[in-house]
Protein backbone atom coordinates (compact mmCIF):
# COMPACT_ATOMS: atom_id res chain seq x y z
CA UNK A 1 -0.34 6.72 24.28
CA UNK A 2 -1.73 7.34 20.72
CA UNK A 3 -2.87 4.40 18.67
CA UNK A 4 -1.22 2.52 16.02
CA UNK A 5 -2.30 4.65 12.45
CA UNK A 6 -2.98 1.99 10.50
CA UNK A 7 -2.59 4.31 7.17
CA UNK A 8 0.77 4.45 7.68
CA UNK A 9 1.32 1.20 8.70
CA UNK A 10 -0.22 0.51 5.14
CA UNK A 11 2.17 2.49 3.72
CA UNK A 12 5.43 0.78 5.25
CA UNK A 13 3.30 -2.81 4.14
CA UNK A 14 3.67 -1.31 0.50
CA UNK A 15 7.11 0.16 1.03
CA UNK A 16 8.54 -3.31 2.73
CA UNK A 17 6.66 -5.61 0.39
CA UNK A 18 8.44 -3.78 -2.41
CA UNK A 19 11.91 -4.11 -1.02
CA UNK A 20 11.47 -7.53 0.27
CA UNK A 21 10.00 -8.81 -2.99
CA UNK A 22 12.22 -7.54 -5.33
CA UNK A 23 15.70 -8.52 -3.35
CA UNK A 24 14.12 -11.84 -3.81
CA UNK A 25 13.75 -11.72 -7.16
CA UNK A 26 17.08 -10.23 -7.72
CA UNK A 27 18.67 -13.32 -5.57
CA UNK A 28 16.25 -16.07 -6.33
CA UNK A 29 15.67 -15.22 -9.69
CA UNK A 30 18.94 -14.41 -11.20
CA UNK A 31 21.92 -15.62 -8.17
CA UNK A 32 20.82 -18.42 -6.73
CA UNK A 33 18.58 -19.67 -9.99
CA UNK A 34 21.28 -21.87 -10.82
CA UNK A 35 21.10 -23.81 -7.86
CA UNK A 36 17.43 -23.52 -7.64
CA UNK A 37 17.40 -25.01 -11.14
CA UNK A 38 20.01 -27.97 -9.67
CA UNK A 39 17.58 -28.21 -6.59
CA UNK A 40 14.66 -28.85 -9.31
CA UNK A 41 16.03 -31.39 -11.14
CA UNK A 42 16.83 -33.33 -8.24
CA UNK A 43 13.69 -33.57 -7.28
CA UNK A 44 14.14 -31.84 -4.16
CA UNK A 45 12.07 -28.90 -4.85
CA UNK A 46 9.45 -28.37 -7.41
CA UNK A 47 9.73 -26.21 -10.76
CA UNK A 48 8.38 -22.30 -10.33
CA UNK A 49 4.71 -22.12 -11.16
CA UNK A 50 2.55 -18.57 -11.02
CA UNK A 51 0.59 -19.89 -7.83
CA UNK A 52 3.78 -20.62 -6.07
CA UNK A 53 5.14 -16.93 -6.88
CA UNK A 54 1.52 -15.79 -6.39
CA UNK A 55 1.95 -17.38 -2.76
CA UNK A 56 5.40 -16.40 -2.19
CA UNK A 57 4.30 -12.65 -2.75
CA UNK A 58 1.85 -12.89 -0.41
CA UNK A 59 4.12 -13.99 2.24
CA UNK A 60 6.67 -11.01 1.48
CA UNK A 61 3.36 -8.86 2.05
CA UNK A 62 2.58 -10.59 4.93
CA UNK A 63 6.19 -10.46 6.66
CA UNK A 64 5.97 -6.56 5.75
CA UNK A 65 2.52 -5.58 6.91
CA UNK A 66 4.03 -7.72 10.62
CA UNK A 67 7.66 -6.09 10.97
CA UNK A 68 5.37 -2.07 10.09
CA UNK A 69 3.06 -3.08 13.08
CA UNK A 70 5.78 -4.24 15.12
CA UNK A 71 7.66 -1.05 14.61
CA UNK A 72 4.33 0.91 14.79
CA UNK A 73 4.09 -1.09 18.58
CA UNK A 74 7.80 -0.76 19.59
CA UNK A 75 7.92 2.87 18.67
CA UNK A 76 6.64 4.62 21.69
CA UNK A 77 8.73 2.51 23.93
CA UNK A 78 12.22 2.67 21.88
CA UNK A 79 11.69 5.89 20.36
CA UNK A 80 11.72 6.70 16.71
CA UNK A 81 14.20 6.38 14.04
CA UNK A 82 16.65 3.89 12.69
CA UNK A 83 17.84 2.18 15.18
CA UNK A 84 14.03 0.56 16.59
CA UNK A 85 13.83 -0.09 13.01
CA UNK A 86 16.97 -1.78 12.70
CA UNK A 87 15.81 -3.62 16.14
CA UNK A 88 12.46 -4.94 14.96
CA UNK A 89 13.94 -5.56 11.44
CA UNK A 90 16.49 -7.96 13.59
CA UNK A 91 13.31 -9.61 14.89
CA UNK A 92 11.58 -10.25 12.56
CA UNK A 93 14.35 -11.84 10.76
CA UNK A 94 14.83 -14.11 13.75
CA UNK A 95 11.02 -15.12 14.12
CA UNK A 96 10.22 -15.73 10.85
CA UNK A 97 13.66 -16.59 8.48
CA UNK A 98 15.92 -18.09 11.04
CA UNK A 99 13.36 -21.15 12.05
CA UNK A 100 12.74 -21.38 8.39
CA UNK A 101 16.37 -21.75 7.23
CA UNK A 102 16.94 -24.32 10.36
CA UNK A 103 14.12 -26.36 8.69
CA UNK A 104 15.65 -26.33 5.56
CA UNK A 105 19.31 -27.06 6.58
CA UNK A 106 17.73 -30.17 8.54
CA UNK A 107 14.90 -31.75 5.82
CA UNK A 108 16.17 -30.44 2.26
CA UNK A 109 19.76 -30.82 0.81
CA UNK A 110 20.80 -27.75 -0.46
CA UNK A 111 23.99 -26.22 -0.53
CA UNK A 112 25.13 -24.35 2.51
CA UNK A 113 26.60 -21.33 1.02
CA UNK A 114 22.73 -21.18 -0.79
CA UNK A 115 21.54 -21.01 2.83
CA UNK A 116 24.01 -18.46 4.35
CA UNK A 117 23.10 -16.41 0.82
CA UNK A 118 19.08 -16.63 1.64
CA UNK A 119 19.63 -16.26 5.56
CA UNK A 120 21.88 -13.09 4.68
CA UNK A 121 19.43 -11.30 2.34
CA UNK A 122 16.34 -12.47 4.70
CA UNK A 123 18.27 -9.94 7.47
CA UNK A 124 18.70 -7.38 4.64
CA UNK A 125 14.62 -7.93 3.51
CA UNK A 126 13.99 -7.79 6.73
CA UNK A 127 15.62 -4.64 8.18
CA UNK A 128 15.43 -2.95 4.73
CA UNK A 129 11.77 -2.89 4.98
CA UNK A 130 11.51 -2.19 8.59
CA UNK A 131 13.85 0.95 7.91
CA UNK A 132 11.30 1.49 4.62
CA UNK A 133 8.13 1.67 7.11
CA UNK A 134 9.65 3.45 9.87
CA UNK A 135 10.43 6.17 7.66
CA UNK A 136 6.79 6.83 6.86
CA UNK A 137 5.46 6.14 10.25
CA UNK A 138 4.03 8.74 12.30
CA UNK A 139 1.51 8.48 14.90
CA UNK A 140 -2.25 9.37 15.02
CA UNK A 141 -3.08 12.24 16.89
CA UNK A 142 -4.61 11.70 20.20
CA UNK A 143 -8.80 12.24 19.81
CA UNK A 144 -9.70 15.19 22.05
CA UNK A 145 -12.22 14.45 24.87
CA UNK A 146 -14.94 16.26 23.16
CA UNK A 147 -14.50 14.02 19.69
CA UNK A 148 -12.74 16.78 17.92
């Protein structure tokens, strides 16, 4: 089995990060801001600073650089193409935005249509950048014996 090329897993980081921050800037930042603004002033959530975009960027990276890997991982086993990236895309939705959105629904009150709008657009982040990286995904090519 060849290994994982981490230069293209780079790539689909940079792909995915793209997609998955700018649907939420397109959803928190202009569809859901007037409910975020609500959610402010009740003191339920605090007011946007640059650190807490800073951070929430740095997640999006983060969730992108994991769903490239996984697909990088899965790809051997499920073949290439859309549908493992659809697959891992689904995954990674479910490990990291379903938990978060059950936490939310349970400690914070915010309306439920704002949650079924951020759980439906974490599944299109999600596959969207999975589909992103497994489009520039290719493996490494097996090292010959000799180290050519």
């Amino acid at each position: 089995m060849n290994p994982i090329n981490y230069g293209r897993v780079a790539l689909g980081t940079i792909l995915g990060g793209v997609i998955i921050a700018v649907l939420d800037a397109v959803v928190n930042g202009w569809l859901l801001m007037p409910w975020w603004s609500r959610v402010v002033a009740e003191g339920v959530g605090k007011p946007e600073t640059r650190g807490a975009i800073a951070l929430m960027m740095g997640k999006d990276v983060l969730i992108a650089f994991l769903l490239a890997v996984m697909y990088a991982a899965v790809r051997p086993r499920f073949g290439p193409g859309p549908r493992t990236a659809v697959l891992v895309g689904l995954a990674g939705w479910l490990l990291a935005y379903v938990p978060e959105f059950l936490d939310a629904a349970a400690w914070i009150r915010i309306p439920r249509s704002m949650a079924a709008i951020s759980l439906l657009v974490g599944l299109a982040q999600c596959v969207g950048a999975t589909l992103a990286a497994g489009k520039v995904y290719m493996e490494s090519s097996p090292t010959s014996p000799s180290g050519r």
